[in-house]
N, C-alpha and C. Protein backbone atom coordinates (compact mmCIF):
# COMPACT_ATOMS: atom_id res chain seq x y z
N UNK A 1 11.23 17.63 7.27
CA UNK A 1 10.05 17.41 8.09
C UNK A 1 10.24 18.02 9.48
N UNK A 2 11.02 18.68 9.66
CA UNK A 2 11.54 19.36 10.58
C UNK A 2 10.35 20.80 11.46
N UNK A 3 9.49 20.89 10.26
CA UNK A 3 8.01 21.92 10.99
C UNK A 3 7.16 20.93 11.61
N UNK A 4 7.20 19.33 11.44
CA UNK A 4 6.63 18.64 11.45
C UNK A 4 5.95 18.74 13.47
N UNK A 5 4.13 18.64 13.87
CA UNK A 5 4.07 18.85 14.85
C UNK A 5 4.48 17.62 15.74
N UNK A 6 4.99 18.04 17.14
CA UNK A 6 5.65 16.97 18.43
C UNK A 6 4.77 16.64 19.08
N UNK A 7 3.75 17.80 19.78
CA UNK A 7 3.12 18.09 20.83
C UNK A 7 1.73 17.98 20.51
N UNK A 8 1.10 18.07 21.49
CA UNK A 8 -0.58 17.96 21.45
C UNK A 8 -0.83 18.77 22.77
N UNK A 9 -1.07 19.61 23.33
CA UNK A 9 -1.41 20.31 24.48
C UNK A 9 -2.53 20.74 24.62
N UNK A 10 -2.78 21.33 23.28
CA UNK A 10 -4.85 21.54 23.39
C UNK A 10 -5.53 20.27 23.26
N UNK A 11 -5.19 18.58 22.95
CA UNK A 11 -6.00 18.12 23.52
C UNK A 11 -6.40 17.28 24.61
N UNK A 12 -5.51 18.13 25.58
CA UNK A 12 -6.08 17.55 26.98
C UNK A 12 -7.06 17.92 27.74
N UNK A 13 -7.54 17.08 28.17
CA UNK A 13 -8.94 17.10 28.37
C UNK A 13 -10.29 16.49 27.08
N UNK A 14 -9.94 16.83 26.07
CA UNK A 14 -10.40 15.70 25.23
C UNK A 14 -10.60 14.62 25.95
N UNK A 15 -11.81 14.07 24.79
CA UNK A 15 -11.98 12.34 24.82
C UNK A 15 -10.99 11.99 24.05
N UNK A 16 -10.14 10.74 24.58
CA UNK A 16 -9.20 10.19 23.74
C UNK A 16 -9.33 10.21 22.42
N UNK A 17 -10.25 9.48 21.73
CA UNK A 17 -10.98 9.27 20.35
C UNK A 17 -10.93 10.17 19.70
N UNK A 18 -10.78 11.44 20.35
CA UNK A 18 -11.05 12.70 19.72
C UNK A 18 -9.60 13.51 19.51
N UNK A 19 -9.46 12.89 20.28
CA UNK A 19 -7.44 13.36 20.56
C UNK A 19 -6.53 12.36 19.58
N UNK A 20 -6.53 11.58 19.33
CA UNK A 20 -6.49 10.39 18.39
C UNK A 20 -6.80 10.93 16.63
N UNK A 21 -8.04 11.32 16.63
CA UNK A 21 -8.69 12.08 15.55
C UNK A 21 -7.76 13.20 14.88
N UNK A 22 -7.42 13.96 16.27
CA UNK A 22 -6.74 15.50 15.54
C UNK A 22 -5.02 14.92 15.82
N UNK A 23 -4.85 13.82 15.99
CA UNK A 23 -3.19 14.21 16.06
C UNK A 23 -3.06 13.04 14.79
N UNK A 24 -3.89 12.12 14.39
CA UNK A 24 -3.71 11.68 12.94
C UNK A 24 -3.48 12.51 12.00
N UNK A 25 -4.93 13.54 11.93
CA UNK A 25 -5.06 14.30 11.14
C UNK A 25 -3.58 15.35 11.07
N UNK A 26 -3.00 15.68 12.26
CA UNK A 26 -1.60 16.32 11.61
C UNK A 26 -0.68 15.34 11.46
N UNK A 27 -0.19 14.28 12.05
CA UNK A 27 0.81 13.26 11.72
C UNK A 27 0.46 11.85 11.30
N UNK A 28 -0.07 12.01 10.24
CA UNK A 28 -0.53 10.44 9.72
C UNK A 28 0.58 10.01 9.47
N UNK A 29 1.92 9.91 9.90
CA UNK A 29 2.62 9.15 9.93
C UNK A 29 3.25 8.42 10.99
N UNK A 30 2.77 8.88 12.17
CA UNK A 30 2.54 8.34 13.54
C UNK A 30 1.84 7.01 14.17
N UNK A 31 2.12 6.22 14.79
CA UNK A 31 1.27 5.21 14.97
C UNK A 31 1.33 6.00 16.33
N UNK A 32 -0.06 5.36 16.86
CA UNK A 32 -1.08 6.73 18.21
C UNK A 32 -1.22 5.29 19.04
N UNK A 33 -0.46 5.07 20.69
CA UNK A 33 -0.68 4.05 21.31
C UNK A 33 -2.18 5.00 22.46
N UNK A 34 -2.88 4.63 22.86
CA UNK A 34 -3.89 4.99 23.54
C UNK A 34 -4.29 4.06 25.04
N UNK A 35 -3.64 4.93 26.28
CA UNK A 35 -2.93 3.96 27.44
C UNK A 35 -3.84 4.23 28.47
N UNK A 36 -4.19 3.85 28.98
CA UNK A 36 -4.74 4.55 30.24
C UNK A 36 -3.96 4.60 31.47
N UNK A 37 -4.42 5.82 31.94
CA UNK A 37 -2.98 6.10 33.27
C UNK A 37 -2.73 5.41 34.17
N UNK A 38 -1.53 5.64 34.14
CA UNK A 38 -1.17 4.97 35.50
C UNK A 38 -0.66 3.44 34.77
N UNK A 39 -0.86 3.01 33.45
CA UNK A 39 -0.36 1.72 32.85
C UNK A 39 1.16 1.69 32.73
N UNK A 40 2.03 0.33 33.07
CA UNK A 40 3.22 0.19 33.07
C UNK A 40 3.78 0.37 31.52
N UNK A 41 4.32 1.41 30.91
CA UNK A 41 4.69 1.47 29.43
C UNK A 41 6.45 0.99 29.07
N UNK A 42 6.79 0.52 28.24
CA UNK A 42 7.83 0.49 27.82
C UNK A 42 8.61 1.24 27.79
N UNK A 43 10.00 1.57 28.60
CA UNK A 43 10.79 2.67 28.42
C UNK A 43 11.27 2.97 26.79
N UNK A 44 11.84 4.15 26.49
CA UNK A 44 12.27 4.37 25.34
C UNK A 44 12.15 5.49 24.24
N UNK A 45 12.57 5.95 23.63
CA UNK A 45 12.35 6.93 22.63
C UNK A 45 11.32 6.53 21.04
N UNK A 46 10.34 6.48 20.56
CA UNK A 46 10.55 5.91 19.65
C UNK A 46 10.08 7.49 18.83
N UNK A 47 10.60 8.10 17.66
CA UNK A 47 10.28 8.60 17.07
C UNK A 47 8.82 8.69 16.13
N UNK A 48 8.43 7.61 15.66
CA UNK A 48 7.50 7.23 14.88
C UNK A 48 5.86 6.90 15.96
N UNK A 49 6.51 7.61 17.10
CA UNK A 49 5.07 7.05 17.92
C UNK A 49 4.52 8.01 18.48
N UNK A 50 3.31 8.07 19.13
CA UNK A 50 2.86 8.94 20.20
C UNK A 50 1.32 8.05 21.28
N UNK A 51 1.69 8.34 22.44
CA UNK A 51 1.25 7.79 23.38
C UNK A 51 -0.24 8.98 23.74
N UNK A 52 -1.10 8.52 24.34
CA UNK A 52 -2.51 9.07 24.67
C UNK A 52 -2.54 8.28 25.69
N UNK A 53 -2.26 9.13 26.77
CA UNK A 53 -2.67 8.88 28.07
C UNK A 53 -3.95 9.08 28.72
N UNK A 54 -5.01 8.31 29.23
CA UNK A 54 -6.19 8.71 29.18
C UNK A 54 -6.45 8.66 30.52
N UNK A 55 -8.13 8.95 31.48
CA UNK A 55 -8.39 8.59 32.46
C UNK A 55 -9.54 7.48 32.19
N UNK A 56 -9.24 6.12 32.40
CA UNK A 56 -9.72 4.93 32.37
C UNK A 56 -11.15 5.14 33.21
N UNK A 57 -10.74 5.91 34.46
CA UNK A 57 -12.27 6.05 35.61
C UNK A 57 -13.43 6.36 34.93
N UNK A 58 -12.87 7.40 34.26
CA UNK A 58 -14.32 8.46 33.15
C UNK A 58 -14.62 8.21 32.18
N UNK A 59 -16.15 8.56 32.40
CA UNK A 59 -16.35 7.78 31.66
C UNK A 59 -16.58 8.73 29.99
N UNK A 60 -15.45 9.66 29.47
CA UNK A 60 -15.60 10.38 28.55
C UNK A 60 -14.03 9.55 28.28
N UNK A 61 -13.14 9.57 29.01
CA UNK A 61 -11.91 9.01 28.69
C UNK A 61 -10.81 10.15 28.37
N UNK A 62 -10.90 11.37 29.41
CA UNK A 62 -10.47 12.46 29.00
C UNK A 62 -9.01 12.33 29.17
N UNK A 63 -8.09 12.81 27.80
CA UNK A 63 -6.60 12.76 27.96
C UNK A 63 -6.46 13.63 29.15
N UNK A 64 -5.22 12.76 29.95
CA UNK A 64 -4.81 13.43 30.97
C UNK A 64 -3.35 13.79 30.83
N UNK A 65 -2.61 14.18 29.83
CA UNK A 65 -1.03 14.51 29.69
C UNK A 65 -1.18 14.70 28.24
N UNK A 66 0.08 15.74 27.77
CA UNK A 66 0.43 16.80 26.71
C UNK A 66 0.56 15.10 25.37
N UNK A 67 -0.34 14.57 24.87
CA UNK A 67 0.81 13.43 23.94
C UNK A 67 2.10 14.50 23.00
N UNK A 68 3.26 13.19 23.16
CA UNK A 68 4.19 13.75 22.13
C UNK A 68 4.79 13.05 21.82
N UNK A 69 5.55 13.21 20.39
CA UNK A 69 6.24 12.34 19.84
C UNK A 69 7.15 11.40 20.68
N UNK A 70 7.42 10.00 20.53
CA UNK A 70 8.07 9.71 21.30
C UNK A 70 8.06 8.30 22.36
């Protein structure tokens, strides 16, 4: 699983929901936490995860950082 994708970079700026949408669709084996910025997160590595950092202000909820595994 090693081709397997890390990164998400085209969807920033997305609406979360929508960013959520396309990084299932390549890693449905991911559980997708969906944070809004600036929230205090848990330090740590986790392999099996990926974080969606959003802007809470807007009202589209546009990702504001690359999500990646992790």
């Amino acid at each position: 699983m090693s081709s397997a994708k890390t990164s998400w970079p085209e969807v920033v700026g997305w609406p979360a929901a929508e960013a959520v949408t396309q990084i299932n669709s390549d890693r449905p084996d991911v559980s997708i936490e969906v944070v809004p910025a600036g929230t205090n997160v848990a330090p740590g590595y986790n392999a099996s995860r990926v974080r969606v950092f959003f802007d809470a202000g807007d009202a589209s909820g546009p990702v504001l950082y690359t999500p990646v595994v992790g």
